[in-house]
Structures are given as structure tokens and as C-alpha cells.
Protein backbone atom coordinates (compact mmCIF):
# COMPACT_ATOMS: atom_id res chain seq x y z
CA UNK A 1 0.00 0.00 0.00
CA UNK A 2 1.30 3.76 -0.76
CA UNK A 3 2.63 5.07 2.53
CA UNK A 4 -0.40 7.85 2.58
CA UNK A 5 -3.24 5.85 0.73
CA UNK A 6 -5.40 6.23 -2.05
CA UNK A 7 -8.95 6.89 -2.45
CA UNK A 8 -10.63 4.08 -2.47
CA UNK A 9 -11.31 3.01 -6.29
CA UNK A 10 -8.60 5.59 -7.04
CA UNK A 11 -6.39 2.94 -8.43
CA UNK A 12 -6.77 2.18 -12.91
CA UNK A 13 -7.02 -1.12 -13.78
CA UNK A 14 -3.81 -2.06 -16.06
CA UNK A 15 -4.99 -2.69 -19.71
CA UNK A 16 -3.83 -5.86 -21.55
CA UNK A 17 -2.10 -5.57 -24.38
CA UNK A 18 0.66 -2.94 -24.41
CA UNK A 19 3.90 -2.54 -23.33
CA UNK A 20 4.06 -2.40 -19.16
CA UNK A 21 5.73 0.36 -19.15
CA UNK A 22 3.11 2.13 -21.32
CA UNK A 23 0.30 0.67 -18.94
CA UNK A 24 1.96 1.80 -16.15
CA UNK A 25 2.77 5.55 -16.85
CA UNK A 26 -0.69 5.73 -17.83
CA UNK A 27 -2.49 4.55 -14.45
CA UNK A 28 0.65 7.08 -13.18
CA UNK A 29 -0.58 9.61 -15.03
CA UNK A 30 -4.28 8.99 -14.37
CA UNK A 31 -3.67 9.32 -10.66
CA UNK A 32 -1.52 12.07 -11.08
CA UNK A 33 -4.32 14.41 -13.06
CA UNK A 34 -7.41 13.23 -10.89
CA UNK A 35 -4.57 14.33 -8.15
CA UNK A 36 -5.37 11.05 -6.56
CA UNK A 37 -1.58 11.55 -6.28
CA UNK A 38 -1.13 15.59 -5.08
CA UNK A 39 1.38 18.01 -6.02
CA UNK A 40 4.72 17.53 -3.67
CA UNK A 41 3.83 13.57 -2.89
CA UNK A 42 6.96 11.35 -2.66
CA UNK A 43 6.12 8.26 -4.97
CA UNK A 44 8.04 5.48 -3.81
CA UNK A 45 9.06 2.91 -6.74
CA UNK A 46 8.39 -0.09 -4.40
CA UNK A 47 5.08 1.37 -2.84
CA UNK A 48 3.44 2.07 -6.63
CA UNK A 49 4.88 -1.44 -7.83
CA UNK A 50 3.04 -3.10 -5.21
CA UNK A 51 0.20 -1.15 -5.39
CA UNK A 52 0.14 -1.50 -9.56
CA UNK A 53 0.56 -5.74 -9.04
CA UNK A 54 4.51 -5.01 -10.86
CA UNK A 55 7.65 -5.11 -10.42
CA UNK A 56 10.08 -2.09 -9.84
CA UNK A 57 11.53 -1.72 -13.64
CA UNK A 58 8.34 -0.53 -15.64
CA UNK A 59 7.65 2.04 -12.53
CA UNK A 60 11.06 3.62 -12.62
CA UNK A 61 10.61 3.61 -16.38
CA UNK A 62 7.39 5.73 -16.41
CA UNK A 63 9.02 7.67 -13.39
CA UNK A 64 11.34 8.83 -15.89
CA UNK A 65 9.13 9.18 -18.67
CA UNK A 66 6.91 11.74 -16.32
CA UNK A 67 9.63 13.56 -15.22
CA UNK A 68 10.72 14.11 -19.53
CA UNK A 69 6.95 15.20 -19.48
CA UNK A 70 6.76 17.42 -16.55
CA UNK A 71 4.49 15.20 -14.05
CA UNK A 72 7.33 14.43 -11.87
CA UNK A 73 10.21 15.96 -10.53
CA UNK A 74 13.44 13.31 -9.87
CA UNK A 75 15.21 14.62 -6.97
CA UNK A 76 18.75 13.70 -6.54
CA UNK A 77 19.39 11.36 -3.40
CA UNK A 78 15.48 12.22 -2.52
CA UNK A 79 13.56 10.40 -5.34
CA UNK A 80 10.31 11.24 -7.66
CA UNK A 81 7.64 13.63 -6.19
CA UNK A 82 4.60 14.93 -8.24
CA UNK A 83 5.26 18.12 -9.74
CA UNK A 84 4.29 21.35 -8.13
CA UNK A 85 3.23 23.78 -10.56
CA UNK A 86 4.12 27.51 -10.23
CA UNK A 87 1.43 30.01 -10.55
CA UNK A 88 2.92 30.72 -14.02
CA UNK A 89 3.01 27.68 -15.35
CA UNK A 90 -0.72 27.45 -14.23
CA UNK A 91 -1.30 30.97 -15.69
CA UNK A 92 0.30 29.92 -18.73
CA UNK A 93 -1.50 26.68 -19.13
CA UNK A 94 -4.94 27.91 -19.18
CA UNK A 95 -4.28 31.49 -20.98
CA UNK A 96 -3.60 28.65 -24.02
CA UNK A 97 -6.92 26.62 -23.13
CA UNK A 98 -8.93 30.09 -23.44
CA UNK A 99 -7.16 30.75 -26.62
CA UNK A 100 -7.65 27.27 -28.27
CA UNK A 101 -11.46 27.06 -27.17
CA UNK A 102 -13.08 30.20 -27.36
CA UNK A 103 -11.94 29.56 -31.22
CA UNK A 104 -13.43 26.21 -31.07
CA UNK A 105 -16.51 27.41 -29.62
CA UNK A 106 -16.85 30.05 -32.17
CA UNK A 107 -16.47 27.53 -35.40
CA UNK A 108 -19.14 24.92 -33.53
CA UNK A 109 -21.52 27.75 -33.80
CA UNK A 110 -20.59 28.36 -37.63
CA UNK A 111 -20.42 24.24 -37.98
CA UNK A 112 -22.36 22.14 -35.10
CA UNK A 113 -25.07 19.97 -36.89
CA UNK A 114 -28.29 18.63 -35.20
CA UNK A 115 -26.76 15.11 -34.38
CA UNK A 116 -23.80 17.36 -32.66
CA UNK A 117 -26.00 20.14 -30.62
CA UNK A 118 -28.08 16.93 -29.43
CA UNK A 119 -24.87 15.51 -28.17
CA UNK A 120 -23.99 18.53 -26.08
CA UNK A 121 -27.23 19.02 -24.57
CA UNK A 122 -27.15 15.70 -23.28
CA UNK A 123 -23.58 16.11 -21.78
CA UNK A 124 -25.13 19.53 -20.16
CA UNK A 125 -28.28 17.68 -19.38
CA UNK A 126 -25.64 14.97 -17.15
CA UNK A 127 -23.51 17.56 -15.71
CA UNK A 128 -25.99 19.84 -14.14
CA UNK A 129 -27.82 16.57 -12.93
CA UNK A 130 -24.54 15.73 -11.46
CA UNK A 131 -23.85 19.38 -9.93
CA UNK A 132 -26.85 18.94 -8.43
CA UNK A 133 -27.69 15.64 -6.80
CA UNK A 134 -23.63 14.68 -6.31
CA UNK A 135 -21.64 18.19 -5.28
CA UNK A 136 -19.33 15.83 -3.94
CA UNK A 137 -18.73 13.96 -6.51
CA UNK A 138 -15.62 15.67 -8.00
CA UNK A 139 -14.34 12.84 -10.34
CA UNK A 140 -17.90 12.67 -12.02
CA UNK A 141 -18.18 16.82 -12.66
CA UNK A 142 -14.41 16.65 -13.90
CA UNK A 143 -14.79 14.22 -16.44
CA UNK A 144 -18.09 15.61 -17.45
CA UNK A 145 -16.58 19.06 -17.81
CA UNK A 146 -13.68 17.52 -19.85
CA UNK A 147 -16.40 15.60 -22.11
CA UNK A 148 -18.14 19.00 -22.69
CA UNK A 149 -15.46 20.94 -23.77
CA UNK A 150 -14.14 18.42 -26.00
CA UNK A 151 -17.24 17.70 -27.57
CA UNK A 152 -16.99 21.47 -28.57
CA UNK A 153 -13.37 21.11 -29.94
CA UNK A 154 -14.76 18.35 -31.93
CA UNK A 155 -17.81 20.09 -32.84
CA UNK A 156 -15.10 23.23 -34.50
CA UNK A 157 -14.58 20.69 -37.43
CA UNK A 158 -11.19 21.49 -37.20
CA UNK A 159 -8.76 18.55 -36.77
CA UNK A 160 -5.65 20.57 -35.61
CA UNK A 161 -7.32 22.24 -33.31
CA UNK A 162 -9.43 19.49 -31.77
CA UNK A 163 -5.91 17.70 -31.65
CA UNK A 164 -4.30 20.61 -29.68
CA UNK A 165 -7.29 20.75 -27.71
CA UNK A 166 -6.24 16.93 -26.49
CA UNK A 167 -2.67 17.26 -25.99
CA UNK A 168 -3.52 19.96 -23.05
CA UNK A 169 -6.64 18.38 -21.80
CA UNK A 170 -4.95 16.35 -19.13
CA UNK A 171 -3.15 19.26 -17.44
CA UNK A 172 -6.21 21.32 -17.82
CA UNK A 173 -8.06 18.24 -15.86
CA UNK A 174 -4.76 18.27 -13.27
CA UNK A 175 -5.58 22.59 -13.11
CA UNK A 176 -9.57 22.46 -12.91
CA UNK A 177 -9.82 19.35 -10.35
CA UNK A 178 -9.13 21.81 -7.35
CA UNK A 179 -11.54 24.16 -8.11
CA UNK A 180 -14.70 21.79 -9.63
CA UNK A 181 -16.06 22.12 -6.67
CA UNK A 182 -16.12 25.84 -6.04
CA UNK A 183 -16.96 26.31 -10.06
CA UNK A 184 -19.81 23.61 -9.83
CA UNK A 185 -23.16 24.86 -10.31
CA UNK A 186 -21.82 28.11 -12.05
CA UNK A 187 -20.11 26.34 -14.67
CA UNK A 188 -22.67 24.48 -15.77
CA UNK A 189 -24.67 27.68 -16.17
CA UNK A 190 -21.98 29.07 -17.99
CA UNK A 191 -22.22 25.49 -20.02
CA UNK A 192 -25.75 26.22 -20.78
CA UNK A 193 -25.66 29.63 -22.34
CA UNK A 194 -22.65 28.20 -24.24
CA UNK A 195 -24.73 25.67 -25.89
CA UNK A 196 -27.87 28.05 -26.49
CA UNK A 197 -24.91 30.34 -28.76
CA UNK A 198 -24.50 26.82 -30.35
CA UNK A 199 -27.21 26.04 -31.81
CA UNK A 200 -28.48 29.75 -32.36
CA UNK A 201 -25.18 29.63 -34.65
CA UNK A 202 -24.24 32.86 -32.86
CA UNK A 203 -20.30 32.80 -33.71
CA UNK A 204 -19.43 36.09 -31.94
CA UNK A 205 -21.68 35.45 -28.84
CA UNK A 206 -20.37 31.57 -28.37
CA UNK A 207 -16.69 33.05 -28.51
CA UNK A 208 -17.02 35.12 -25.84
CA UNK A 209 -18.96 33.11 -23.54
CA UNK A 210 -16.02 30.75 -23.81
CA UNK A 211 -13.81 33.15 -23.50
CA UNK A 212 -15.56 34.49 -20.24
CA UNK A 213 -16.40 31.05 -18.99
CA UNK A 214 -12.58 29.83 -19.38
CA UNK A 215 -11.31 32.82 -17.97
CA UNK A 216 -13.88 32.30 -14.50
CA UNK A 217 -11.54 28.90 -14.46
CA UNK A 218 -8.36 30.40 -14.28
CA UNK A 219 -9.09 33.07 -11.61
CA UNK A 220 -10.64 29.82 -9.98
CA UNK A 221 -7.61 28.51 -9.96
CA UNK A 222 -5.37 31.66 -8.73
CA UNK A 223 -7.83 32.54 -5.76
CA UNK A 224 -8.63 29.12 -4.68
CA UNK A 225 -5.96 29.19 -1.19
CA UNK A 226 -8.16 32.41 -0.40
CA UNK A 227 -11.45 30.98 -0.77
């Protein structure tokens, strides 16, 4: 067992096939953005092994791996610890989310079709639901969240950007999970007049909902030790 414990279900099953390794930095990874794992925690190799049913190898290899992708930080004569992210970096990180998705949310309006607009409604439909009867439910409103905006991205019609869109999903995930719960109820307000723009086809008015509703995230994030 890790020294500190995990949330109970916290723990990815390892998918069969694939290389260890690969399975391995994933559940890493997976714990790391639904910080079942929390900025600053030591990860011993021989605690996560155990817990992961390994052995030691394929952990140290997606150790390293994380730290080449910023998830960990390896320590000299101290070890692997999550990475802390600066207030910059944070800053940074999302700045580039509201850039990336108030475009997508401005070609969905120009581009969503029925089949599309049905398929965010119902996503909206869930997440309020889930606001609503679950506020403690963080894992559920997360990956809802993350299902809604990528819908959008999808919804843009453009490939590049929908692909951008998924290489900073995960660290927007790691970035929003502290603050679902304080955004909650809001957000999926904010998620509703979002979709009305939609499927009005109101390009201006979708883009700067987005750009307002991304934007509520990211001073979220920068006031959430004062709240």
C-alpha cells in the first residue's frame, strides 16, 4: 500500500495488451491528473509497484518518462515527487486553453449539426444533474466538464485544433480538479448559455462566452488558497 493511501477506487485497472511500461505511466498519469496523487507527494518505486501488481523496472521507467513530461520531478538522493506547478506555469496553461477554445466554440456555432448540438445538450443535461444531486462527486463533474469541452473542440470541425485541444486536456483536468467544486453549479450555467450560442449559430456570442467562462476557471484557480 502507498505510505499515505489512495482513495478508495482511485487505483486504474492495467490494460492488456501494451507494453508495461506504457500501462503503467498511464495509471501514473491517471492518478496524477485526478490528483489522486497531489502536487509535492513522494512516490516510492516499491510502494506504486506493489500497489500497480509489478515489479520495480516498468515504474522507474514511467518515473522517468513523467519527469521528460513534466508530471514528476526526480530529486537527486530524494527520489520522484509529483510536480508542483508555479502560478505561471498554471497561468500559462490555461491562458492557451482560453485561446484554443473560445476559437473552437466560435467555429461549432458556424459548424455544429443537429446530431452534434443533441450531443452537447445531453452532456449539459448529465452535468448539471450531477452538480446537483452529487456536489461531492468531483471525479464525475471533472470528467463531465472535460467531455463537454471536447465535444466542442470536436464540434469546431477542425482537426488541428481538436488535436491541440487533447494534448492539453490532461493538465487542464490536473488545473480544474481543485476548483470543480467551487466552479460547480456556475459552470454548468456558464455550459448552458454556451450551448444556447450553439445552436443559435451565434459565432461572436459563443466566442465570448467561452472566453468568459474559461477565464472564470483560471481566476478559480489563482484565488482558490483564499477561498
Amino acid at each position: 500500500m502507498l505510505s499515505t493511501g489512495l482513495p478508495q477506487g482511485a487505483v486504474p485497472k492495467l490494460e492488456r495488451p501494451g507494453p508495461l511500461r506504457d500501462r503503467v505511466y498511464e495509471a501514473l498519469l491517471e492518478l496524477i491528473t485526478t490528483r489522486a496523487l497531489q502536487p509535492g507527494r513522494h512516490l516510492v518505486e516499491s510502494e506504486l509497484a506493489g500497489q500497480l501488481g509489478v515489479s520495480r523496472q516498468p515504474v522507474r521507467e514511467a518515473l522517468q518518462r513523467l519527469n521528460t513530461d513534466g508530471w514528476v520531478d526526480l530529486r537527486p538522493a530524494q527520489g520522484a515527487f509529483v510536480h508542483e506547478p508555479t502560478e505561471e506555469e498554471a497561468d500559462q496553461l490555461l491562458t492557451v486553453r482560453t485561446l484554443l477554445e473560445t476559437e473552437a466554440a466560435r467555429l461549432a456555432a458556424a459548424h455544429a449539426d443537429d446530431d452534434g448540438i443533441d450531443a452537447l445538450e445531453e452532456l449539459l443535461i448529465r452535468g448539471m444533474s450531477a452538480v446537483a444531486n452529487h456536489p461531492d462527486d468531483i471525479a464525475t463533474a471533472v470528467a463531465l466538464n472535460t467531455a463537454f469541452h471536447a465535444k466542442i473542440m470536436d464540434l469546431s470541425g477542425n482537426a488541428v485544433l481538436a488535436e491541440l485541444g487533447r494534448q492539453v486536456e490532461r493538465r487542464v483536468r490536473w488545473f480544474y480538479t481543485p476548483v470543480a467544486r467551487t466552479r460547480g453549479k456556475q459552470s454548468w450555467e456558464e455550459h448552458q448559455h454556451l450551448v444556447a450560442a450553439i445552436t443559435g449559430h451565434d459565432e461572436e456570442r459563443a466566442a465570448r462566452l467561452m472566453r468568459e467562462h474559461t477565464e472564470h476557471t483560471r481566476r478559480s484557480y489563482h484565488a482558490r488558497d483564499q477561498s
